[in-house]
C-alpha atoms as a PDB file:
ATOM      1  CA  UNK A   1       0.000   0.000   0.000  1.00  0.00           C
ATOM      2  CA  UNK A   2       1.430   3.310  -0.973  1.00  0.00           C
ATOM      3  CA  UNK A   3       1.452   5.860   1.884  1.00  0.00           C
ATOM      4  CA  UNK A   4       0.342   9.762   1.948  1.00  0.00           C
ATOM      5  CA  UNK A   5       3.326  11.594   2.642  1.00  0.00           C
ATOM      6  CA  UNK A   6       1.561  14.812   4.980  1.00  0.00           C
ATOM      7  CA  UNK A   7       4.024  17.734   6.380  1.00  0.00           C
ATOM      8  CA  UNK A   8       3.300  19.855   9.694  1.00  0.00           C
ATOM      9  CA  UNK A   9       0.071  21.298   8.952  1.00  0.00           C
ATOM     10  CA  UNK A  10      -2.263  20.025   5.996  1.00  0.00           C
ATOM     11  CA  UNK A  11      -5.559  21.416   4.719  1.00  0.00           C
ATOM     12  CA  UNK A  12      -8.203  18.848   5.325  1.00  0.00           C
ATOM     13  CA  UNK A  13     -12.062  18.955   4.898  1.00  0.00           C
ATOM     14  CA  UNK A  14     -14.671  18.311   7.316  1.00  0.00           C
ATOM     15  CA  UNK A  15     -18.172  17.764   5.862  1.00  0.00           C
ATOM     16  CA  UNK A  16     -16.974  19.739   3.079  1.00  0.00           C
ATOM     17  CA  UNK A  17     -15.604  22.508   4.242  1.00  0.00           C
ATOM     18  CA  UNK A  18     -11.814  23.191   4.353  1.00  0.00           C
ATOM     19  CA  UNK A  19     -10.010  23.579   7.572  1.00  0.00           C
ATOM     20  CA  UNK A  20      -6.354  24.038   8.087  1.00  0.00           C
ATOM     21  CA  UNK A  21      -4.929  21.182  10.814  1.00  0.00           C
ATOM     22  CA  UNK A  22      -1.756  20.553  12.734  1.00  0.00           C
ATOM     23  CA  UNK A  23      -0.168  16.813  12.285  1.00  0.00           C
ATOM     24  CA  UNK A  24       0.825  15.972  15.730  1.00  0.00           C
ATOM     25  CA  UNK A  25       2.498  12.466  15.632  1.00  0.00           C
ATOM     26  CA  UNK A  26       2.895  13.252  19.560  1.00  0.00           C
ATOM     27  CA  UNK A  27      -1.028  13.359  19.531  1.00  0.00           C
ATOM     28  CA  UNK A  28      -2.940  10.373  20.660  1.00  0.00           C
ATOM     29  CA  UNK A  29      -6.246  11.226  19.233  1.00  0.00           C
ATOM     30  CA  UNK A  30      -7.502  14.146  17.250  1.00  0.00           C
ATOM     31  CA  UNK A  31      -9.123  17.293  18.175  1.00  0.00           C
ATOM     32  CA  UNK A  32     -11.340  19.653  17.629  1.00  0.00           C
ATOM     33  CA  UNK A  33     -12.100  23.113  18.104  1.00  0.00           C
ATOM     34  CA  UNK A  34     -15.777  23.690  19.886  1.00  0.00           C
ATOM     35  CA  UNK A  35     -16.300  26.431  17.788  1.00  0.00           C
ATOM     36  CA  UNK A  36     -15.890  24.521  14.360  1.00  0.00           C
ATOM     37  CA  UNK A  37     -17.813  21.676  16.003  1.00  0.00           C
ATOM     38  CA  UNK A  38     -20.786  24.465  16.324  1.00  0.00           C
ATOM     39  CA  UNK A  39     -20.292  26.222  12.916  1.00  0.00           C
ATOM     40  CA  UNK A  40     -20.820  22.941  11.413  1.00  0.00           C
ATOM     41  CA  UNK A  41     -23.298  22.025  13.551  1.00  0.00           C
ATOM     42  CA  UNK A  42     -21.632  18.614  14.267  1.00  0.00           C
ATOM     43  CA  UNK A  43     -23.602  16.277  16.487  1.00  0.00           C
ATOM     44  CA  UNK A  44     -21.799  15.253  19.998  1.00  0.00           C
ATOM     45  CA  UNK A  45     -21.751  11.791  20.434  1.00  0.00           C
ATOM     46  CA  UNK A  46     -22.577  10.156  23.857  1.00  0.00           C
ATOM     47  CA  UNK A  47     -19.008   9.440  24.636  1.00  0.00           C
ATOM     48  CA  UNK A  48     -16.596  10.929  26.842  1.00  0.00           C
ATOM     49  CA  UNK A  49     -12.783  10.584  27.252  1.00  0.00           C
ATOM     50  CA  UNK A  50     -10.069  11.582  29.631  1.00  0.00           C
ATOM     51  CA  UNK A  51      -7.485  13.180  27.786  1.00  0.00           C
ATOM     52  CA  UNK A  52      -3.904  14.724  29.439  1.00  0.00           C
ATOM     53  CA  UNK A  53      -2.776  17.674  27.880  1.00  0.00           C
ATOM     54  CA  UNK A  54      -0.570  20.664  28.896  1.00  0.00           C
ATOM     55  CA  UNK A  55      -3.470  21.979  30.895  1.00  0.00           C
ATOM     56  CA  UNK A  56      -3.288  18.711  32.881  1.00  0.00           C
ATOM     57  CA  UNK A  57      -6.225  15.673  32.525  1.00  0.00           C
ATOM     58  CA  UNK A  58      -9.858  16.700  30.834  1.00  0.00           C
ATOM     59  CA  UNK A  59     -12.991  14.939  30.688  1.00  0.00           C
ATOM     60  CA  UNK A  60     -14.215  15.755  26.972  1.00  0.00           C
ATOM     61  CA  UNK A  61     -16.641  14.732  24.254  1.00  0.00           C
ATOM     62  CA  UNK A  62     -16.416  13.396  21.079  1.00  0.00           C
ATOM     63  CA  UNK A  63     -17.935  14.022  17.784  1.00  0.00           C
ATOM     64  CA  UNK A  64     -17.668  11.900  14.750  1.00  0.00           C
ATOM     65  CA  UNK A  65     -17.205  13.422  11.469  1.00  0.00           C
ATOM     66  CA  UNK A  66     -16.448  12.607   7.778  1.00  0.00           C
ATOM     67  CA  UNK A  67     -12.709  13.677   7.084  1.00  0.00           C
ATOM     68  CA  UNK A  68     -10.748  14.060   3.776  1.00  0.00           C
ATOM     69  CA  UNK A  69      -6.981  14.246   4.003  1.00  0.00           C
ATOM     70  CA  UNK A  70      -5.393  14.453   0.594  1.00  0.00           C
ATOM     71  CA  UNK A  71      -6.720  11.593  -1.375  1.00  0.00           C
ATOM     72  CA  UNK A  72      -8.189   9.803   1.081  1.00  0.00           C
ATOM     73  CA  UNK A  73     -12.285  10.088   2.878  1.00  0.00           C
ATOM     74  CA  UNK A  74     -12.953   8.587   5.957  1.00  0.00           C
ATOM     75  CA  UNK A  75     -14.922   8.487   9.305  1.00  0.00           C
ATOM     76  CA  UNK A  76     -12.777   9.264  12.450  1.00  0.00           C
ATOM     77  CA  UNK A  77     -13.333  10.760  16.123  1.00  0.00           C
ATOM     78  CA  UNK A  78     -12.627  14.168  17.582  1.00  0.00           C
ATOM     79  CA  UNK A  79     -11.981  15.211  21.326  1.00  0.00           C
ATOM     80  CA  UNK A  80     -13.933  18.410  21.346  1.00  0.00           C
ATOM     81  CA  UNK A  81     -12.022  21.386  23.476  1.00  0.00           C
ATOM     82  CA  UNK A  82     -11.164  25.213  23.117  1.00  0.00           C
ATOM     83  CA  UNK A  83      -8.595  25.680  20.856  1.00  0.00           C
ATOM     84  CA  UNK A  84      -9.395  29.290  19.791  1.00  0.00           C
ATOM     85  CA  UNK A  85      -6.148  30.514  21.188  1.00  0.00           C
ATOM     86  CA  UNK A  86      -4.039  28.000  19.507  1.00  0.00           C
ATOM     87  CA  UNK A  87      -2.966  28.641  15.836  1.00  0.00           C
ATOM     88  CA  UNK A  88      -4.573  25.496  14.392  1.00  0.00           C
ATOM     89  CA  UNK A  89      -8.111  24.669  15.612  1.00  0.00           C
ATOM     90  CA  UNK A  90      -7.969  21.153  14.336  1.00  0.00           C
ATOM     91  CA  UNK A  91      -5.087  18.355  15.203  1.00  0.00           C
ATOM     92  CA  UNK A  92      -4.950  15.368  13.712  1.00  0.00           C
ATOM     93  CA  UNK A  93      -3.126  12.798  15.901  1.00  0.00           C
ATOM     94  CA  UNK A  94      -1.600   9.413  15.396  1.00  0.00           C
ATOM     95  CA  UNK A  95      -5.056   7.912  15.752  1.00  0.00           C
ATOM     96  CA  UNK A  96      -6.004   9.156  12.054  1.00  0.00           C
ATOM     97  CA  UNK A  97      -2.526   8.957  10.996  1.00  0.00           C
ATOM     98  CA  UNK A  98      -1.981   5.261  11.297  1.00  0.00           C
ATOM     99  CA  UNK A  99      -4.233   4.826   8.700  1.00  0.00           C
ATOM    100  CA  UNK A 100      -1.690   5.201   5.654  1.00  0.00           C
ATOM    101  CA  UNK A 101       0.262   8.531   6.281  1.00  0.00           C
ATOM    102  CA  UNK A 102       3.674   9.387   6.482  1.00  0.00           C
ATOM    103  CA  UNK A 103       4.612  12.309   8.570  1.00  0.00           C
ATOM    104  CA  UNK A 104       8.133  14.387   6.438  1.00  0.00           C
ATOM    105  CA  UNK A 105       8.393  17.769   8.122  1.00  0.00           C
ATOM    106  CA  UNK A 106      10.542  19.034   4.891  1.00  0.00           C
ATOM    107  CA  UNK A 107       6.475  19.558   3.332  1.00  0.00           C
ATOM    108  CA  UNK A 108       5.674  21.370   5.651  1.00  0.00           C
ATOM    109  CA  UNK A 109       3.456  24.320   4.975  1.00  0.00           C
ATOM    110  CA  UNK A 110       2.995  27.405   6.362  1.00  0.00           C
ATOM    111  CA  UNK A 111      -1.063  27.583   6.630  1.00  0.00           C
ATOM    112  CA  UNK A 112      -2.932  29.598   8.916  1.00  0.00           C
ATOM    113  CA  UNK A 113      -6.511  30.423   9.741  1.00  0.00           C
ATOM    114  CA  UNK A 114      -5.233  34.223   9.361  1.00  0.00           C
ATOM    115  CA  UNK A 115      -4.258  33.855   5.755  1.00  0.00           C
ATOM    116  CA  UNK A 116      -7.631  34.022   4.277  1.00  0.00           C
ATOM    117  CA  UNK A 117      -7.336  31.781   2.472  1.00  0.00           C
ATOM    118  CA  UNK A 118      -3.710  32.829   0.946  1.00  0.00           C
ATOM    119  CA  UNK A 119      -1.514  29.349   1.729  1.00  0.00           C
ATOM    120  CA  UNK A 120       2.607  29.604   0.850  1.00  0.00           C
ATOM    121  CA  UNK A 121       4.008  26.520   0.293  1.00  0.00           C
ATOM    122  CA  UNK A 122       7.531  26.721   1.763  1.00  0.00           C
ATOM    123  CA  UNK A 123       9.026  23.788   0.452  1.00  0.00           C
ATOM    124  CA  UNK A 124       7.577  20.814  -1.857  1.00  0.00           C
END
């Protein structure tokens, strides 16, 4: 099977709509911003995880959503937090990644939420 080589940060879609996301191979599981999880009007599931972060141990939900990376659509889970102050409000952890991607930090990208839209590839 031929993996999907991602860098740093990838644009991904949720239901659709394009979102720009941190790869976090240090990352368990993936999360979610509650204010994307609102503007898509994403239903909570009835499940609830611990999760230790840098803010210590959490009790949050989940959602499940329809995610494309690249190439590839799938179904995966989301830890649901506040992650407006953080530059990406999606990570995608090892969880997702598992699934066929390759992490090379030379792709990386320099994407941000502030860039309208306006994404400079750095190197290829």
């Amino acid at each position: 099977m031929d993996r999907i080589v991602l860098g740093l940060s990838e644009i991904i879609e949720i239901n659709g709509k394009e979102f720009s996301a941190k790869i976090d191979t240090g990352a368990r599981g993936n999360s979610i911003c509650k204010s994307v999880v609102k503007q898509l009007d994403l239903p909570y599931t009835n499940k609830k995880i611990w999760v230790k972060s840098s803010n210590g141990r959490q009790l949050r939900r989940l959602i499940e959503a329809e995610v494309r990376i690249k190439d590839q659509t799938f179904q995966t889970t989301f830890n649901v937090a506040d992650r407006t102050h953080l530059r990406f409000s999606i990570l995608i952890g090892v969880q997702t990644l598992q699934n066929g991607f390759l992490v090379d930090p030379s792709k990386n990208q320099v994407i941000s939420p502030k860039d309208k839209g306006l994404y400079s590839q750095i190197r290829q």
